[in-house]
N, C-alpha and C. Protein backbone atom coordinates (compact mmCIF):
# COMPACT_ATOMS: atom_id res chain seq x y z
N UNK A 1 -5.22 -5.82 4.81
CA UNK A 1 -4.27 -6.71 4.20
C UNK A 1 -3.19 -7.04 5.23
N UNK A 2 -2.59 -8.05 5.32
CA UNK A 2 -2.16 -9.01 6.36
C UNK A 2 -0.98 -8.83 5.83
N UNK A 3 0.89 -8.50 6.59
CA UNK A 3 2.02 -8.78 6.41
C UNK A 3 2.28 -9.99 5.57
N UNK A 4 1.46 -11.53 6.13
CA UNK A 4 1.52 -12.87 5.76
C UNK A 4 1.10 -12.92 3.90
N UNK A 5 -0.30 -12.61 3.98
CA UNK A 5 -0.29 -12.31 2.48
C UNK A 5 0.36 -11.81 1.44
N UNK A 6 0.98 -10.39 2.01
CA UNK A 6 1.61 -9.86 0.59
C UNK A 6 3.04 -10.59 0.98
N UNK A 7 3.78 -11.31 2.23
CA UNK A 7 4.68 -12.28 1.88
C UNK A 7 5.09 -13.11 0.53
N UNK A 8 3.66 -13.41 0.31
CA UNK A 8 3.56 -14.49 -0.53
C UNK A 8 3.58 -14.30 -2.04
N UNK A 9 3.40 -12.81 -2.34
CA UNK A 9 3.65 -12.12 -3.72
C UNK A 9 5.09 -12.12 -3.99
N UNK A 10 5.05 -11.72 -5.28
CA UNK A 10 6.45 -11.87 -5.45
C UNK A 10 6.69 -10.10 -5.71
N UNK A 11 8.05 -9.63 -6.08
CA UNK A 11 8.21 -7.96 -6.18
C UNK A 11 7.49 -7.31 -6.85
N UNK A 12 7.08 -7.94 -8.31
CA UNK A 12 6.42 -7.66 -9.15
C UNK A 12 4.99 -7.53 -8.74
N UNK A 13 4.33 -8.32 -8.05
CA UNK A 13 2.88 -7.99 -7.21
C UNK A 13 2.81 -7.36 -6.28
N UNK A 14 3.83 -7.15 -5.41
CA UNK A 14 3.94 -6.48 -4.65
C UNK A 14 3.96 -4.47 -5.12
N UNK A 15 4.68 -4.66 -6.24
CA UNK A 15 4.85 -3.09 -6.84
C UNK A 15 3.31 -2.55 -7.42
N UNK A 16 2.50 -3.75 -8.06
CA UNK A 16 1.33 -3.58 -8.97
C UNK A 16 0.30 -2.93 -7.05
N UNK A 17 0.30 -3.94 -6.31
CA UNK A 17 -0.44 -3.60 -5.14
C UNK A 17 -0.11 -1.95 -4.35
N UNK A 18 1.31 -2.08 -4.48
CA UNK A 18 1.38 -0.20 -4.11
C UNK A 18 0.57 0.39 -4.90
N UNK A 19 1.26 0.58 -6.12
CA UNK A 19 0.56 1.22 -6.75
C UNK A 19 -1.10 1.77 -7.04
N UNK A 20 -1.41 0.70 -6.80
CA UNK A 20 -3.15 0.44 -6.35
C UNK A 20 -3.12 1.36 -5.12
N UNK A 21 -2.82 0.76 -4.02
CA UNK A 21 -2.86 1.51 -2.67
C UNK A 21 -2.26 2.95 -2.87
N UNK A 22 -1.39 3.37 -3.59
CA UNK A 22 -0.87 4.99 -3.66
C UNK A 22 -2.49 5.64 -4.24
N UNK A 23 -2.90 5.05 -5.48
CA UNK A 23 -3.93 5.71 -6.03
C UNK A 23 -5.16 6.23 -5.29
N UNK A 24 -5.14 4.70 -4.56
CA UNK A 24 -6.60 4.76 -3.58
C UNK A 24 -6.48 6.47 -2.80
N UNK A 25 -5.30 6.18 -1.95
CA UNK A 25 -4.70 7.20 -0.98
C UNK A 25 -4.88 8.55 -1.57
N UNK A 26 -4.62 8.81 -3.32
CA UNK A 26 -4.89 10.09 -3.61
C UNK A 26 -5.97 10.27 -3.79
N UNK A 27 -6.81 9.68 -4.07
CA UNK A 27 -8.90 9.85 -4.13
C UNK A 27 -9.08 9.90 -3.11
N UNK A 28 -8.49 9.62 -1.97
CA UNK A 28 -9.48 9.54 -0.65
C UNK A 28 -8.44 10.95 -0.79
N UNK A 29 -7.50 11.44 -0.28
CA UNK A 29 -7.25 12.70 -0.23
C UNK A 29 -7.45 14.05 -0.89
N UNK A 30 -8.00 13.62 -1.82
CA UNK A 30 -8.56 14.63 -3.28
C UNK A 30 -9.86 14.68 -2.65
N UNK A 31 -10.73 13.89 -2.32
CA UNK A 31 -11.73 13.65 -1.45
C UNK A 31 -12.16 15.12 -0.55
N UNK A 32 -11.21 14.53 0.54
CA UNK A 32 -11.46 15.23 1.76
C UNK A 32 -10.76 17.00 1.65
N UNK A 33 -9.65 17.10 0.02
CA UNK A 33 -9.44 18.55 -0.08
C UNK A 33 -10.78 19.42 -0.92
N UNK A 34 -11.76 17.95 -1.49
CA UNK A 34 -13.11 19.06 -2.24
C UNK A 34 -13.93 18.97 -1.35
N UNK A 35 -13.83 18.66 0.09
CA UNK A 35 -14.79 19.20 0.66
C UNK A 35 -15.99 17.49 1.15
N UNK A 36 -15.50 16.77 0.47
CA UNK A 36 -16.52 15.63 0.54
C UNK A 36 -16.39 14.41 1.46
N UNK A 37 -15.35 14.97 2.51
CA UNK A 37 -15.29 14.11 4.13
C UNK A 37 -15.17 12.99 3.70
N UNK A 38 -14.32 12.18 3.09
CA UNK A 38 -14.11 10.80 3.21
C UNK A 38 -14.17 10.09 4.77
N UNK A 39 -14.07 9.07 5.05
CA UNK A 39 -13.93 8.42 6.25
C UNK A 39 -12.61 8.10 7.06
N UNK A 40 -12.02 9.07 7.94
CA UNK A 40 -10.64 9.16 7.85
C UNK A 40 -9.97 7.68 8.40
N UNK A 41 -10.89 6.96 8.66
CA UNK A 41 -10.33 5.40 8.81
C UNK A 41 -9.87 5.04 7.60
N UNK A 42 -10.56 5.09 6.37
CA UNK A 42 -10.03 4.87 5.01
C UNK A 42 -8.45 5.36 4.51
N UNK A 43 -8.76 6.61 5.38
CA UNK A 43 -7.14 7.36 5.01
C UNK A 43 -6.30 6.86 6.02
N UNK A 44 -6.52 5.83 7.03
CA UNK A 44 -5.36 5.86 8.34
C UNK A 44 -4.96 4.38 7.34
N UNK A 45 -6.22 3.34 6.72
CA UNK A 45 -5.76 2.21 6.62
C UNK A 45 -4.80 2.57 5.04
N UNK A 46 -5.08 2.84 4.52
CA UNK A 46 -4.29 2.99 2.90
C UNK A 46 -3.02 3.10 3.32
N UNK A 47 -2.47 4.46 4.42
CA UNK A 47 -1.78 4.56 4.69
C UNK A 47 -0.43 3.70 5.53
N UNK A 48 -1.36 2.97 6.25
CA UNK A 48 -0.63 1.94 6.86
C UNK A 48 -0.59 0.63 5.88
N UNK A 49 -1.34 0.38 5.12
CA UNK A 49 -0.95 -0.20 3.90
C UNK A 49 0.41 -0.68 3.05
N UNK A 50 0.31 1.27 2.88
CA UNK A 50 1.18 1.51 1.71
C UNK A 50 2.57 1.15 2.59
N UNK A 51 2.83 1.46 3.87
CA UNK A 51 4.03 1.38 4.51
C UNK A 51 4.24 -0.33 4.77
N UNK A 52 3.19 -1.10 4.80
CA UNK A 52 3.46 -2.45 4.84
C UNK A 52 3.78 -3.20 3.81
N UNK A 53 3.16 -2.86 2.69
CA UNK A 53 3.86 -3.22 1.84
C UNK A 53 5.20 -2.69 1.13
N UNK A 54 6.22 -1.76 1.63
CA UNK A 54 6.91 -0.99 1.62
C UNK A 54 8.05 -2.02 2.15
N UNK A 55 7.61 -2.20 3.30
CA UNK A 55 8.60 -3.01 4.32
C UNK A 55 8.77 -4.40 3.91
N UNK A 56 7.51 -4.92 3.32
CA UNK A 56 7.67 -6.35 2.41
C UNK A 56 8.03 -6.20 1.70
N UNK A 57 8.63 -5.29 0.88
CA UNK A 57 9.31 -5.28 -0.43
C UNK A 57 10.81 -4.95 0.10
N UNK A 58 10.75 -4.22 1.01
CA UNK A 58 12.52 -4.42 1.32
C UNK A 58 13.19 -5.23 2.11
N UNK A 59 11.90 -6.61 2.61
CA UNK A 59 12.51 -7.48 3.57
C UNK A 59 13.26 -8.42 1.96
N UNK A 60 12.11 -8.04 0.74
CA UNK A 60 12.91 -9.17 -0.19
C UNK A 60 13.42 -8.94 -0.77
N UNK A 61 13.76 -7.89 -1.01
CA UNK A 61 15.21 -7.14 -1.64
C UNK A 61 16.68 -7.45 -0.93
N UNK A 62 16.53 -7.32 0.54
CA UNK A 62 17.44 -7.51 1.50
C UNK A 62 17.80 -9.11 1.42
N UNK A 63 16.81 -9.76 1.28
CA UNK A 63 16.93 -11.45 1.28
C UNK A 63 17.45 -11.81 -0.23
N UNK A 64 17.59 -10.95 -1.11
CA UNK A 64 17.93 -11.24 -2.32
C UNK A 64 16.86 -11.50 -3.50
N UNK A 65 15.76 -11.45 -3.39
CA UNK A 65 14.78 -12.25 -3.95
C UNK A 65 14.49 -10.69 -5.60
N UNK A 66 14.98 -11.11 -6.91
CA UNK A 66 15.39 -10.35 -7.64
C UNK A 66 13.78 -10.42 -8.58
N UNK A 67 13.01 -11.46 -8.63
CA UNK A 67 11.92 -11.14 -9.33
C UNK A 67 10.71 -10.61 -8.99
């Protein structure tokens, strides 16, 4: 997922998409604590994910953008 894209959401899609991405992040980590080796590329991208859309949500908080 591309900085440019989740630009284009508004806070409210942006929060629904963490959320998604937090979940993913705990199955792939629940994963690899029972033993069943997820693909740790899966766990590098969620992760960098979750922090991008993190940063798009406080570029529009900072810009004012309230919905």
């Amino acid at each position: 997922m591309k900085a440019n894209e989740l630009r284009e959401k508004d806070l409210a899609g942006l929060g629904d998409e963490l959320l998604e991405k937090r979940k993913e992040q705990f199955n792939l980590r629940m994963q690899a604590a029972t033993g069943q080796q997820p693909r740790p590329d899966l766990i590098k991208k969620a992760r960098r994910d979750i922090a991008r859309i993190k940063t798009v949500m406080n570029e529009k908080r900072k810009a004012g953008e309230t919905s």
